[in-house]
N, C-alpha and C. Protein backbone atom coordinates (compact mmCIF):
# COMPACT_ATOMS: atom_id res chain seq x y z
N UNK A 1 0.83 -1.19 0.00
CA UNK A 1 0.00 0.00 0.00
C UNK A 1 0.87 1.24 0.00
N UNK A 2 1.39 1.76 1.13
CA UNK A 2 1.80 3.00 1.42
C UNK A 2 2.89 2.83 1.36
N UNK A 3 3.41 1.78 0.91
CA UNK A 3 5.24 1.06 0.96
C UNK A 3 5.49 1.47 -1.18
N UNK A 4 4.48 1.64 -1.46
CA UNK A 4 4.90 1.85 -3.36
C UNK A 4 4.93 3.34 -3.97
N UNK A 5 4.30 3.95 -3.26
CA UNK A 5 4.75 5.37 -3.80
C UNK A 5 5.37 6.62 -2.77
N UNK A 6 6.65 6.29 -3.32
CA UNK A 6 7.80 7.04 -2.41
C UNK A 6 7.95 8.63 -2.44
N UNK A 7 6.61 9.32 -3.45
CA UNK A 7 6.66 10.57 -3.50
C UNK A 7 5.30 11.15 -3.56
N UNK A 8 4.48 11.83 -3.02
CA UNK A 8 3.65 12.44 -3.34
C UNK A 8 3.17 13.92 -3.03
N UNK A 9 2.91 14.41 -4.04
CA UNK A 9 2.61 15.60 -4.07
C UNK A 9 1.27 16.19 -4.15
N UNK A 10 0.85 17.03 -3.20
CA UNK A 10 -0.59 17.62 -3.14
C UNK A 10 -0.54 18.96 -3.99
N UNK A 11 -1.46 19.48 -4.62
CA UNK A 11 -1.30 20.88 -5.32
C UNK A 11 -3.09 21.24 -4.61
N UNK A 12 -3.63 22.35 -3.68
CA UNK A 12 -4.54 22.23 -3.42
C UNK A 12 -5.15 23.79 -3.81
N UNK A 13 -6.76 24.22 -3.39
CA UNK A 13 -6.84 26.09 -3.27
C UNK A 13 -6.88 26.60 -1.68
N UNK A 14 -6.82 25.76 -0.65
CA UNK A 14 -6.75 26.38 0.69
C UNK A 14 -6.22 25.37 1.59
N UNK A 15 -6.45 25.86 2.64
CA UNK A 15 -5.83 25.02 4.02
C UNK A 15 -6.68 23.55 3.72
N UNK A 16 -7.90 24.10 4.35
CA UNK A 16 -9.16 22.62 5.06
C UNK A 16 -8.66 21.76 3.80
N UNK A 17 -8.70 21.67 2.11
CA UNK A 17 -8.36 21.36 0.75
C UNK A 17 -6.74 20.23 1.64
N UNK A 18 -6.15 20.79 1.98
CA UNK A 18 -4.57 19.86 2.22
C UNK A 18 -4.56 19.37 3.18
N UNK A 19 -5.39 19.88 4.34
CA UNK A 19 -5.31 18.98 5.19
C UNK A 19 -6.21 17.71 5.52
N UNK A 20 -7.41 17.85 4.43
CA UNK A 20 -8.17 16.60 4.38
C UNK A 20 -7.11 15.81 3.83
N UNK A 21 -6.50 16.26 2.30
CA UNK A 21 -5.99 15.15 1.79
C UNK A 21 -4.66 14.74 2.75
N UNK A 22 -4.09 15.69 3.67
CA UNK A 22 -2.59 14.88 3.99
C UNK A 22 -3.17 14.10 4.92
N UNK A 23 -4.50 14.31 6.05
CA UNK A 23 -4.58 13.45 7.17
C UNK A 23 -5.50 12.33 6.61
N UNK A 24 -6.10 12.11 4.95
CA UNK A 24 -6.59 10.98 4.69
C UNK A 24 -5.43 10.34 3.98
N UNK A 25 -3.87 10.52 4.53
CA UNK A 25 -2.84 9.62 3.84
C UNK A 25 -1.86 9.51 4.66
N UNK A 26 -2.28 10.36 5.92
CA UNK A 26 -1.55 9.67 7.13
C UNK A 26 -2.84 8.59 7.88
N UNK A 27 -3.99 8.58 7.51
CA UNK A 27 -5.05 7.09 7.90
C UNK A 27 -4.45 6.34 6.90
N UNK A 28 -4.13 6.23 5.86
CA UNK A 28 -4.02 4.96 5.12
C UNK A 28 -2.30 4.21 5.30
N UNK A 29 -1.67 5.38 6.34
CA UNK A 29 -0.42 4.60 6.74
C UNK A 29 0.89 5.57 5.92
N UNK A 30 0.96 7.05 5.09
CA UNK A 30 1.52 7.29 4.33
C UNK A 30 2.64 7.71 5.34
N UNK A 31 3.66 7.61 5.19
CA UNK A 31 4.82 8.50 5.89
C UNK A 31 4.78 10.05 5.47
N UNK A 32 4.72 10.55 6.56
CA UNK A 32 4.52 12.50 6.64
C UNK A 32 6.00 12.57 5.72
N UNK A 33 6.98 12.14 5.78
CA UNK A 33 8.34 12.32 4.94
C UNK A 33 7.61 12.54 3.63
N UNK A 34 7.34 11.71 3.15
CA UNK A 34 7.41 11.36 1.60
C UNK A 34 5.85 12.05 0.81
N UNK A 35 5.25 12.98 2.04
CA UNK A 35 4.14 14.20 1.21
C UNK A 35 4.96 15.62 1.22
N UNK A 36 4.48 16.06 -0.25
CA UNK A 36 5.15 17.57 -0.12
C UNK A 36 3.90 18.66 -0.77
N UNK A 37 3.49 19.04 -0.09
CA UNK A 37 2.42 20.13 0.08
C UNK A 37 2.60 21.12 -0.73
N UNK A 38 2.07 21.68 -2.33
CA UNK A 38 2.68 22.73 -2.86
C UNK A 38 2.32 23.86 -2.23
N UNK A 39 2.58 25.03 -2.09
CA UNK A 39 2.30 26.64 -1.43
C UNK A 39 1.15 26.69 -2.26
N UNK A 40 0.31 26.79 -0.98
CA UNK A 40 -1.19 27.71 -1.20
C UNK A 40 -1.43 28.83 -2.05
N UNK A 41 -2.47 29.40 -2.85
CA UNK A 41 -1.95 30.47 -3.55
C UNK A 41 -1.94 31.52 -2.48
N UNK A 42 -1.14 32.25 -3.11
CA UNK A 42 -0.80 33.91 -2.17
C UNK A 42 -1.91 34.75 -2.43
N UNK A 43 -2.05 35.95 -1.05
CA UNK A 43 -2.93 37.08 -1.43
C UNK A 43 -4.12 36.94 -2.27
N UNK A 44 -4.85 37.55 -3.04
CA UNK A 44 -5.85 37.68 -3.30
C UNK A 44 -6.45 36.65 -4.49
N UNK A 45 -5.44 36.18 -5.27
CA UNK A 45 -5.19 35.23 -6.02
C UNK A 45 -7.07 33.89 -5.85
N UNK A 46 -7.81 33.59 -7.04
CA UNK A 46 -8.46 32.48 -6.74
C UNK A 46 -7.79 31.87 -6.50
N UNK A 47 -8.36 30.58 -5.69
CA UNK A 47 -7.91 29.72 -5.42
C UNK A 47 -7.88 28.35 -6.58
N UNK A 48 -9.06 28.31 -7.44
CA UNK A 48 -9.30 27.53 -8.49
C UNK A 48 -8.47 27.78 -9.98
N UNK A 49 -8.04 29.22 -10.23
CA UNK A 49 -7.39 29.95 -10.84
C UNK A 49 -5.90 29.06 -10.88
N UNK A 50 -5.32 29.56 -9.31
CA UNK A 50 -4.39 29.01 -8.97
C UNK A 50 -3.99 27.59 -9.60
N UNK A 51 -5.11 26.85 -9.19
CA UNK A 51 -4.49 25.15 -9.31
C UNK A 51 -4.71 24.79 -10.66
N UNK A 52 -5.82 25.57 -11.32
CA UNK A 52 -5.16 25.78 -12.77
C UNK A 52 -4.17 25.98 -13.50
N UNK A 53 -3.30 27.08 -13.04
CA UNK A 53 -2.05 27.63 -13.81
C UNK A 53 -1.01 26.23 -12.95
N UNK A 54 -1.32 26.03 -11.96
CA UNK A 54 -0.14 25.55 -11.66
C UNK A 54 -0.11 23.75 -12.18
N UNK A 55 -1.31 22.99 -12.63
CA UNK A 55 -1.72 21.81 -12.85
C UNK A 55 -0.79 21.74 -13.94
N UNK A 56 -0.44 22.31 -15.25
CA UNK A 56 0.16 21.77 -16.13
C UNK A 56 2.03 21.29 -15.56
N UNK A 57 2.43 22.29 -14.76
CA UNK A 57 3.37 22.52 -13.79
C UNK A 57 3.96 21.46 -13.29
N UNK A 58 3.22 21.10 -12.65
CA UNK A 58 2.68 19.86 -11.42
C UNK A 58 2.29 18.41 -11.99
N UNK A 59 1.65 18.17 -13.33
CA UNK A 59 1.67 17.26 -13.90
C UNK A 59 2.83 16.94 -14.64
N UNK A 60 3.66 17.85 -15.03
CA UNK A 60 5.43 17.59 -16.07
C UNK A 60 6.30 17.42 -14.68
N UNK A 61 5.78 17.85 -13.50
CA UNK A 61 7.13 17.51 -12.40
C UNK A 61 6.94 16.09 -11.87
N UNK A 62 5.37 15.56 -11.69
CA UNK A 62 5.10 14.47 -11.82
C UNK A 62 5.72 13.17 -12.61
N UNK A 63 5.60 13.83 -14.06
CA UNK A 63 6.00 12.80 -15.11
C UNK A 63 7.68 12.59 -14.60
N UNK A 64 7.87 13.69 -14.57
CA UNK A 64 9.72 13.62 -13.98
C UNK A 64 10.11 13.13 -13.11
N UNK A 65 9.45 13.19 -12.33
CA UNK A 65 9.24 11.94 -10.68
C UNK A 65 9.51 10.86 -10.86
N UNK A 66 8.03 10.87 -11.85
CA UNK A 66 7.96 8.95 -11.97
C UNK A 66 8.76 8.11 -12.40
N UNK A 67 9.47 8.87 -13.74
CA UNK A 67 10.35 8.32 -14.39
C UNK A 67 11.76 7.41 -13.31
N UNK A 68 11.86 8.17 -12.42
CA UNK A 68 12.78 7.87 -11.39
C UNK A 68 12.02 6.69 -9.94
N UNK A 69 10.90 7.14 -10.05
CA UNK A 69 10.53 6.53 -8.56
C UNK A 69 8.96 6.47 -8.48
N UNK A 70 8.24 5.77 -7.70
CA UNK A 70 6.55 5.89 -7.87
C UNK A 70 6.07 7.01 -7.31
N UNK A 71 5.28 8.04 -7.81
CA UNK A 71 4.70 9.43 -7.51
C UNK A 71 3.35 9.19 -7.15
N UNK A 72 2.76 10.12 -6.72
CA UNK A 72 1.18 10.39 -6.38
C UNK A 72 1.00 11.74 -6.25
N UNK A 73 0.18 11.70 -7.56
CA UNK A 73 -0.10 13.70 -7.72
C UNK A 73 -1.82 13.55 -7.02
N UNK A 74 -1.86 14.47 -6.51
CA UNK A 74 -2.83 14.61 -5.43
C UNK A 74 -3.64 16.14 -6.21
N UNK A 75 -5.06 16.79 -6.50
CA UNK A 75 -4.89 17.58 -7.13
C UNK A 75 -6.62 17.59 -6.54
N UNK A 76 -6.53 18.97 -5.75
CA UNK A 76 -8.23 19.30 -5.48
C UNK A 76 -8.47 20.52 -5.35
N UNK A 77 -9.24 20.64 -6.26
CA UNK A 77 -10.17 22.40 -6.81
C UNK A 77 -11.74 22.28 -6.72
N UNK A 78 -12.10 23.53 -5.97
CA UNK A 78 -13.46 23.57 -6.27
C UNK A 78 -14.25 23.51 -7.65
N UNK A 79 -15.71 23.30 -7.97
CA UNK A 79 -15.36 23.34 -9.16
C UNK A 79 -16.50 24.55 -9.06
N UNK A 80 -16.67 25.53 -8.37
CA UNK A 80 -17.46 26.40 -8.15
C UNK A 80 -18.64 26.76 -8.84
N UNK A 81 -18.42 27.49 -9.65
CA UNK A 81 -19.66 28.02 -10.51
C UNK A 81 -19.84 26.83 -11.85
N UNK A 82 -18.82 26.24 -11.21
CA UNK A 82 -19.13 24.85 -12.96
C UNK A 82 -19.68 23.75 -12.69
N UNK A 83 -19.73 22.63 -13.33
CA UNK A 83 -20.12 21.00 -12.24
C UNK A 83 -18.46 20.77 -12.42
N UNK A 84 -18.30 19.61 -11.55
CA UNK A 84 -17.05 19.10 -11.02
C UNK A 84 -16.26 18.37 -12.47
N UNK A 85 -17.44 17.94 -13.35
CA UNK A 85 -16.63 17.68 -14.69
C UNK A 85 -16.60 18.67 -15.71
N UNK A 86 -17.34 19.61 -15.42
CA UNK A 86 -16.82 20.62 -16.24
C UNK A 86 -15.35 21.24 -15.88
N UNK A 87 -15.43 21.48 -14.21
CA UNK A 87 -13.78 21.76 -13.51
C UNK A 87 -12.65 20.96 -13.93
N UNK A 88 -12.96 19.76 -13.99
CA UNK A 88 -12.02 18.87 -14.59
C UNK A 88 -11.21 19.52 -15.57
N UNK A 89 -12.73 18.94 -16.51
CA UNK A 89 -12.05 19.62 -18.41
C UNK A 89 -11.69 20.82 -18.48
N UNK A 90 -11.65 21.50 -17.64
CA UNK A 90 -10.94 23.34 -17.61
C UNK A 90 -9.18 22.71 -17.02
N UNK A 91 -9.46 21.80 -16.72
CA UNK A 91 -8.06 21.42 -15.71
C UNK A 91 -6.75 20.76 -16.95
N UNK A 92 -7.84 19.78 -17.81
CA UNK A 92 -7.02 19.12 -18.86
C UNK A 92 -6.76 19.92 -20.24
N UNK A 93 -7.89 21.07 -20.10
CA UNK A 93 -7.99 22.19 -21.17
C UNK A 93 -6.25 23.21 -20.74
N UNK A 94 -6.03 22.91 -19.55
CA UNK A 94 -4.91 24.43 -19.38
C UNK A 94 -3.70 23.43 -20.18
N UNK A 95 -3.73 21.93 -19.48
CA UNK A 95 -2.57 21.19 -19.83
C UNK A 95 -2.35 21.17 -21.58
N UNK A 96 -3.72 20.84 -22.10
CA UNK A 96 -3.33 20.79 -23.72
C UNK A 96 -2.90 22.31 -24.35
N UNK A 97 -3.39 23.33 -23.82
CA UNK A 97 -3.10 24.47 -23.71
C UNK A 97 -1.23 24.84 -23.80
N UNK A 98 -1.16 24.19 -23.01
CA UNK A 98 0.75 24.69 -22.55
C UNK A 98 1.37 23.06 -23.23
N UNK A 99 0.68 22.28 -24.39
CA UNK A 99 1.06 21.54 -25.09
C UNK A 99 1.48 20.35 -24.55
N UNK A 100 1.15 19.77 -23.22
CA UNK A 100 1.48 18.65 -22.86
C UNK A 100 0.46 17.58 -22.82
N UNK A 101 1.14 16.63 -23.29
CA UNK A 101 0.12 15.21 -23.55
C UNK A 101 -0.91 15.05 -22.02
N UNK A 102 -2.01 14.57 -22.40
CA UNK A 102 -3.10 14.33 -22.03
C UNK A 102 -2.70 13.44 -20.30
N UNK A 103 -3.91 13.07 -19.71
CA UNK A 103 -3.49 12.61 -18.79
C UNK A 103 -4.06 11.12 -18.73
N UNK A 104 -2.71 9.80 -18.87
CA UNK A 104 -3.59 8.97 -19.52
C UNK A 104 -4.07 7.83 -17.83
N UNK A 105 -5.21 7.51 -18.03
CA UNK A 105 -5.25 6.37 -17.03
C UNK A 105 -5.07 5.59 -15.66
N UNK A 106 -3.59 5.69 -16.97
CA UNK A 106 -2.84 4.36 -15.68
C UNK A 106 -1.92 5.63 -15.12
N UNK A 107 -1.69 6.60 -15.41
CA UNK A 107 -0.87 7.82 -14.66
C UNK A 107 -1.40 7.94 -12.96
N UNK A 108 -0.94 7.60 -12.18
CA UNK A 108 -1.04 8.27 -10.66
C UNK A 108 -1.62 9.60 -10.56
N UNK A 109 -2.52 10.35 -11.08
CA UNK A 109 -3.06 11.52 -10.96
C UNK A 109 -4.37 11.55 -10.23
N UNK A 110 -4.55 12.29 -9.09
CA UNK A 110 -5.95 11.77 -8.71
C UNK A 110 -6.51 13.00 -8.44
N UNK A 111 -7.58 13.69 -9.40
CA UNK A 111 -8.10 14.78 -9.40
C UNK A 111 -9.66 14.66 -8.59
N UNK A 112 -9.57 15.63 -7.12
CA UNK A 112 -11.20 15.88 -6.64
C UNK A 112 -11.17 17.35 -6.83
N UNK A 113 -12.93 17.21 -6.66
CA UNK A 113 -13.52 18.62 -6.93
C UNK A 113 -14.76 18.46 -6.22
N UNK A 114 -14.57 19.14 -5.30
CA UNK A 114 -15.95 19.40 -4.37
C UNK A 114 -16.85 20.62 -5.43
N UNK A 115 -18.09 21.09 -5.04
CA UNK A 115 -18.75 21.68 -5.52
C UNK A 115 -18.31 23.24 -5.45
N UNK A 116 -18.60 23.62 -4.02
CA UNK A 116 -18.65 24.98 -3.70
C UNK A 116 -17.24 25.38 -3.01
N UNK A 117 -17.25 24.64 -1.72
CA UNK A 117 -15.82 24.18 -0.91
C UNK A 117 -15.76 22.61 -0.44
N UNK A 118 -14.73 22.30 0.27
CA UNK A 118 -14.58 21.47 1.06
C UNK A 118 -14.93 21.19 1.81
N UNK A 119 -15.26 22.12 2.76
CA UNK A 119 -16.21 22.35 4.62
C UNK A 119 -17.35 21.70 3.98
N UNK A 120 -18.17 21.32 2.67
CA UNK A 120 -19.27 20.69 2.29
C UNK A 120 -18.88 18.85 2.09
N UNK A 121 -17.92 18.47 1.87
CA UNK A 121 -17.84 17.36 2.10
C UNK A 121 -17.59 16.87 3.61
N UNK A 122 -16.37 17.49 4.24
CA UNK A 122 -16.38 17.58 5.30
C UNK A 122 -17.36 16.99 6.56
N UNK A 123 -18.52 18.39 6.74
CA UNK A 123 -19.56 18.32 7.10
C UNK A 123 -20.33 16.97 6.57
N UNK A 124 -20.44 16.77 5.61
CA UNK A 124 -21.57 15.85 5.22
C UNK A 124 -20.99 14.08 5.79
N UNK A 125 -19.70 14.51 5.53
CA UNK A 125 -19.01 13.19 6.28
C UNK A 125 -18.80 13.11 7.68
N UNK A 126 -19.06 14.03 8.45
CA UNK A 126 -19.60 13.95 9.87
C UNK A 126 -20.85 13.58 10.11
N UNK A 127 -21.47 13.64 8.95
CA UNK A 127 -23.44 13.32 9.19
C UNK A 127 -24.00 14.16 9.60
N UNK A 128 -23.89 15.40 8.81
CA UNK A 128 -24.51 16.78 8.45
C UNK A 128 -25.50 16.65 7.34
N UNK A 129 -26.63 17.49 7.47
CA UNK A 129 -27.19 17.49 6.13
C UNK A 129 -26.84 18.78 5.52
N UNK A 130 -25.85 18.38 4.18
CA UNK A 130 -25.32 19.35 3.86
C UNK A 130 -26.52 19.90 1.90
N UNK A 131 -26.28 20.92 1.38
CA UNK A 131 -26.30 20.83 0.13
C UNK A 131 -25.58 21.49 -0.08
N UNK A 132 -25.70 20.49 -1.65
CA UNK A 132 -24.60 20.87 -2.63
C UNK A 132 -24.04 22.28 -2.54
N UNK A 133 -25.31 22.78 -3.24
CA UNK A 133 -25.15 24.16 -4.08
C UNK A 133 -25.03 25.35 -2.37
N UNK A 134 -24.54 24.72 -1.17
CA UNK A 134 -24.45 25.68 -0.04
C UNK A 134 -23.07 26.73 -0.06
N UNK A 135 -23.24 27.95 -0.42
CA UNK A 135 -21.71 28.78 -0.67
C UNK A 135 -21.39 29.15 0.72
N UNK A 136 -21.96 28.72 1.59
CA UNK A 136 -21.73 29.24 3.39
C UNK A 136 -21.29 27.44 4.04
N UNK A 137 -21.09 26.81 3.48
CA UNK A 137 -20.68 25.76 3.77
C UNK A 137 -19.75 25.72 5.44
N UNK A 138 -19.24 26.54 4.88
CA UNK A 138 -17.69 27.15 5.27
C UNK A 138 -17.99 27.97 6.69
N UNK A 139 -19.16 28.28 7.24
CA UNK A 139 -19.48 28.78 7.94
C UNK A 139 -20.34 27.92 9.21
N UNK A 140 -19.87 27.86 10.25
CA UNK A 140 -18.63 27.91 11.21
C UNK A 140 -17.83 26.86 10.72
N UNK A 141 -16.48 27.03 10.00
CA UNK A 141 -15.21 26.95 10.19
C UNK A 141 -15.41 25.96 10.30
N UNK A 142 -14.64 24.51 9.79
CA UNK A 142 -14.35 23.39 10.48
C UNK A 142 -12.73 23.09 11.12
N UNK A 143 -12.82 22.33 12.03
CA UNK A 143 -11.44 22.65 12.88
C UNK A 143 -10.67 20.91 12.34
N UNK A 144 -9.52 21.37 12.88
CA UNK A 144 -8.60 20.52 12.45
C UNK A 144 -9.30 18.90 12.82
N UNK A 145 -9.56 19.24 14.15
CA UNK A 145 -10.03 17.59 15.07
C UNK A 145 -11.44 16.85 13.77
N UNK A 146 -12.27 17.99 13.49
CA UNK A 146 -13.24 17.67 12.89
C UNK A 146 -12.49 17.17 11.21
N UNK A 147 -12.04 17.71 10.67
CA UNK A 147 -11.20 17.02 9.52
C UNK A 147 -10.55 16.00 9.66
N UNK A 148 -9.92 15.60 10.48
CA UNK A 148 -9.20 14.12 11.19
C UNK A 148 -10.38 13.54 11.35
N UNK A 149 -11.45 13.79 12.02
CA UNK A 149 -12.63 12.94 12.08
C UNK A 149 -13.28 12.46 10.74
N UNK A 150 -13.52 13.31 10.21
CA UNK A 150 -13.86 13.28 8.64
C UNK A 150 -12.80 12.14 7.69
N UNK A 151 -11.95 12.00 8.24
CA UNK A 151 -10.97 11.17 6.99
C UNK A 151 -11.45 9.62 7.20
N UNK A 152 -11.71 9.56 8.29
CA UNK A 152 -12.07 8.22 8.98
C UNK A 152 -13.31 7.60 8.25
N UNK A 153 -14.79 8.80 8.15
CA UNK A 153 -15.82 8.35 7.55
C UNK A 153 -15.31 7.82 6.10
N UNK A 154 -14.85 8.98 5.73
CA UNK A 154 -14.32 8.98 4.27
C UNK A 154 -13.30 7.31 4.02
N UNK A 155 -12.50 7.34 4.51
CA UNK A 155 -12.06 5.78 4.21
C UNK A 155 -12.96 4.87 4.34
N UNK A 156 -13.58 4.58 4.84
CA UNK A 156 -15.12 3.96 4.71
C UNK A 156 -15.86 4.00 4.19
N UNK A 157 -16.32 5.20 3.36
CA UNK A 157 -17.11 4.97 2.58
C UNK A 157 -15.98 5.36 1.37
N UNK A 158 -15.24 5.27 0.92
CA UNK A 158 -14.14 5.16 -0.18
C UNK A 158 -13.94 3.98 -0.18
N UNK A 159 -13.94 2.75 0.72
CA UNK A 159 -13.67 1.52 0.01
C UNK A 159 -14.70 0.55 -0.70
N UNK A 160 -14.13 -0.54 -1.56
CA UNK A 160 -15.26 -1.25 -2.16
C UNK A 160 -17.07 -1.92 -1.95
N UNK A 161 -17.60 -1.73 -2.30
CA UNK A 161 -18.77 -1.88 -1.59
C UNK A 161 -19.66 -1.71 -0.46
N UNK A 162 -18.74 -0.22 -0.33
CA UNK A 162 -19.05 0.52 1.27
C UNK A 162 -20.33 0.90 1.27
N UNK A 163 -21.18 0.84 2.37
CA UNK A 163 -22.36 1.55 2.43
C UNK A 163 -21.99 2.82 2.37
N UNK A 164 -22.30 3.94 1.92
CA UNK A 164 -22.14 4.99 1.83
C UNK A 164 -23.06 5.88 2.44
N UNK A 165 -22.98 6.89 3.18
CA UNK A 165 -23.94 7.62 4.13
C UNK A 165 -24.93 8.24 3.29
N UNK A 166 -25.94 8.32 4.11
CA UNK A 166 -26.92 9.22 3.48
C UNK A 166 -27.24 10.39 3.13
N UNK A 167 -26.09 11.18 4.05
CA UNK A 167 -25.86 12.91 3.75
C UNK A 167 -24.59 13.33 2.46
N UNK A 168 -23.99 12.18 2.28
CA UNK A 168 -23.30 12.17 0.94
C UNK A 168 -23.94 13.28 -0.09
N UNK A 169 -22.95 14.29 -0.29
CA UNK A 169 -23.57 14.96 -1.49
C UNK A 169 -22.90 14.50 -2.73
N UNK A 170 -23.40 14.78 -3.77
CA UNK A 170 -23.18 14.22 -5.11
C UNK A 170 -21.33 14.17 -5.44
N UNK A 171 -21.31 15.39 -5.26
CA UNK A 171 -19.33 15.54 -5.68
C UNK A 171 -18.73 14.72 -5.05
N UNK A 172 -19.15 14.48 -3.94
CA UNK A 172 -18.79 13.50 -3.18
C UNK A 172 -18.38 12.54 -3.67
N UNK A 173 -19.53 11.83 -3.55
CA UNK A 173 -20.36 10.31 -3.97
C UNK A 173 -19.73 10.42 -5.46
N UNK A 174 -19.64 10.93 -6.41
CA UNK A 174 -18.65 11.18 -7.30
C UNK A 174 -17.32 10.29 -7.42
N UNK A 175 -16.36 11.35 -6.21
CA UNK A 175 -15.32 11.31 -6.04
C UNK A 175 -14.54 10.12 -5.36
N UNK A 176 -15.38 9.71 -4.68
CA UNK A 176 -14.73 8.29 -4.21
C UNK A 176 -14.23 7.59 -4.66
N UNK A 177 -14.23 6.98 -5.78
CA UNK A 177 -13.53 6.22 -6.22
C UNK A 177 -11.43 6.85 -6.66
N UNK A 178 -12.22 7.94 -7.01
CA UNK A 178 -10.87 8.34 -6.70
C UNK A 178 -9.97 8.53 -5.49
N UNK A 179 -10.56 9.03 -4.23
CA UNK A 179 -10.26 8.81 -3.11
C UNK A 179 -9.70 7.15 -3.04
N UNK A 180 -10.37 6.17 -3.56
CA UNK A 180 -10.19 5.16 -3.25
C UNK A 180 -8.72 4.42 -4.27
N UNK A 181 -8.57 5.19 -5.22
CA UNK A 181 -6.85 5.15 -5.89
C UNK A 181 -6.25 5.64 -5.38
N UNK A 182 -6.15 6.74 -4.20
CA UNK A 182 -5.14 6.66 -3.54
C UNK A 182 -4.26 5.93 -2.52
N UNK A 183 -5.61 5.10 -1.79
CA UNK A 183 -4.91 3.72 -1.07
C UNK A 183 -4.78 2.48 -1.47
């Protein structure tokens, strides 16, 4: 499991965004050594903007990785005003853009996209009734303890034939399976 990929890299748009994913890969056993967290965007900067410009970036440092050693590109943007596959294809649109081959498959790339924010999966994985389309998600704050709590549901309902909760919102329920290529 956590013994095959000796490098991984998160590219995220905020805090709650990196620290779901680093403390759902210190539950699956990852060594804190071998994650490297890219810098948040600065100042006023979107945050979705951000992991745009920087995805084509981040996918060629990837490829350069791998070539040497097993990588895990880690990669989560809201997909805000779009659906989560439209966020996507804006994501693979910048890469063909700056002329680099597509992202195929079997590549270690594991792209989520919550809807609005994160504090909406979050929440809903505590057994909140959350919706989707909530832009106050985010309001009150979720704290670190509650995100550590959250990774726990989430590995559970990320593995095979998990019952999956009932406050699951769609991006979610989506995304799991990708959640579930990372362990």
């Amino acid at each position: 499991m956590s013994d095959r990929v000796t490098n991984i890299i998160i590219l995220c748009e905020d805090r709650e965004q990196q620290n779901l994913v680093r403390k759902y890969l210190l539950r699956l056993g990852y060594n804190e050594r071998r994650i490297r967290a890219e810098p948040l965007p600065a100042g006023r900067q979107s945050g979705s903007q951000y992991v745009r410009e920087q995805f084509p970036k981040q996918v060629v440092a990837f490829r350069a990785r791998s070539a040497k050693a097993s990588c895990l590109l880690i990669v989560m943007t809201d997909a805000d005003d779009q659906t989560p596959v439209g966020r996507e294809q804006t994501l693979h649109a910048e890469l063909k853009r700056a002329t680099h081959k597509a992202v195929a498959k079997a590549e270690q790339i594991v792209i989520l996209i919550p809807k609005w924010q994160v504090e909406t999966w979050i929440k809903c994985l505590l057994r909140q009734a959350m919706s989707e389309d909530d832009k106050t998600s985010d309001k009150p704050p979720v704290t670190a303890e509650q995100i550590k709590s959250a990774t726990g549901i989430l590995y559970d309902w990320a593995r095979p034939n998990a019952t999956i909760g009932e406050t699951c919102v769609p991006s979610l329920r989506t995304a799991l399976p990708q959640w579930l290529r990372i362990g």
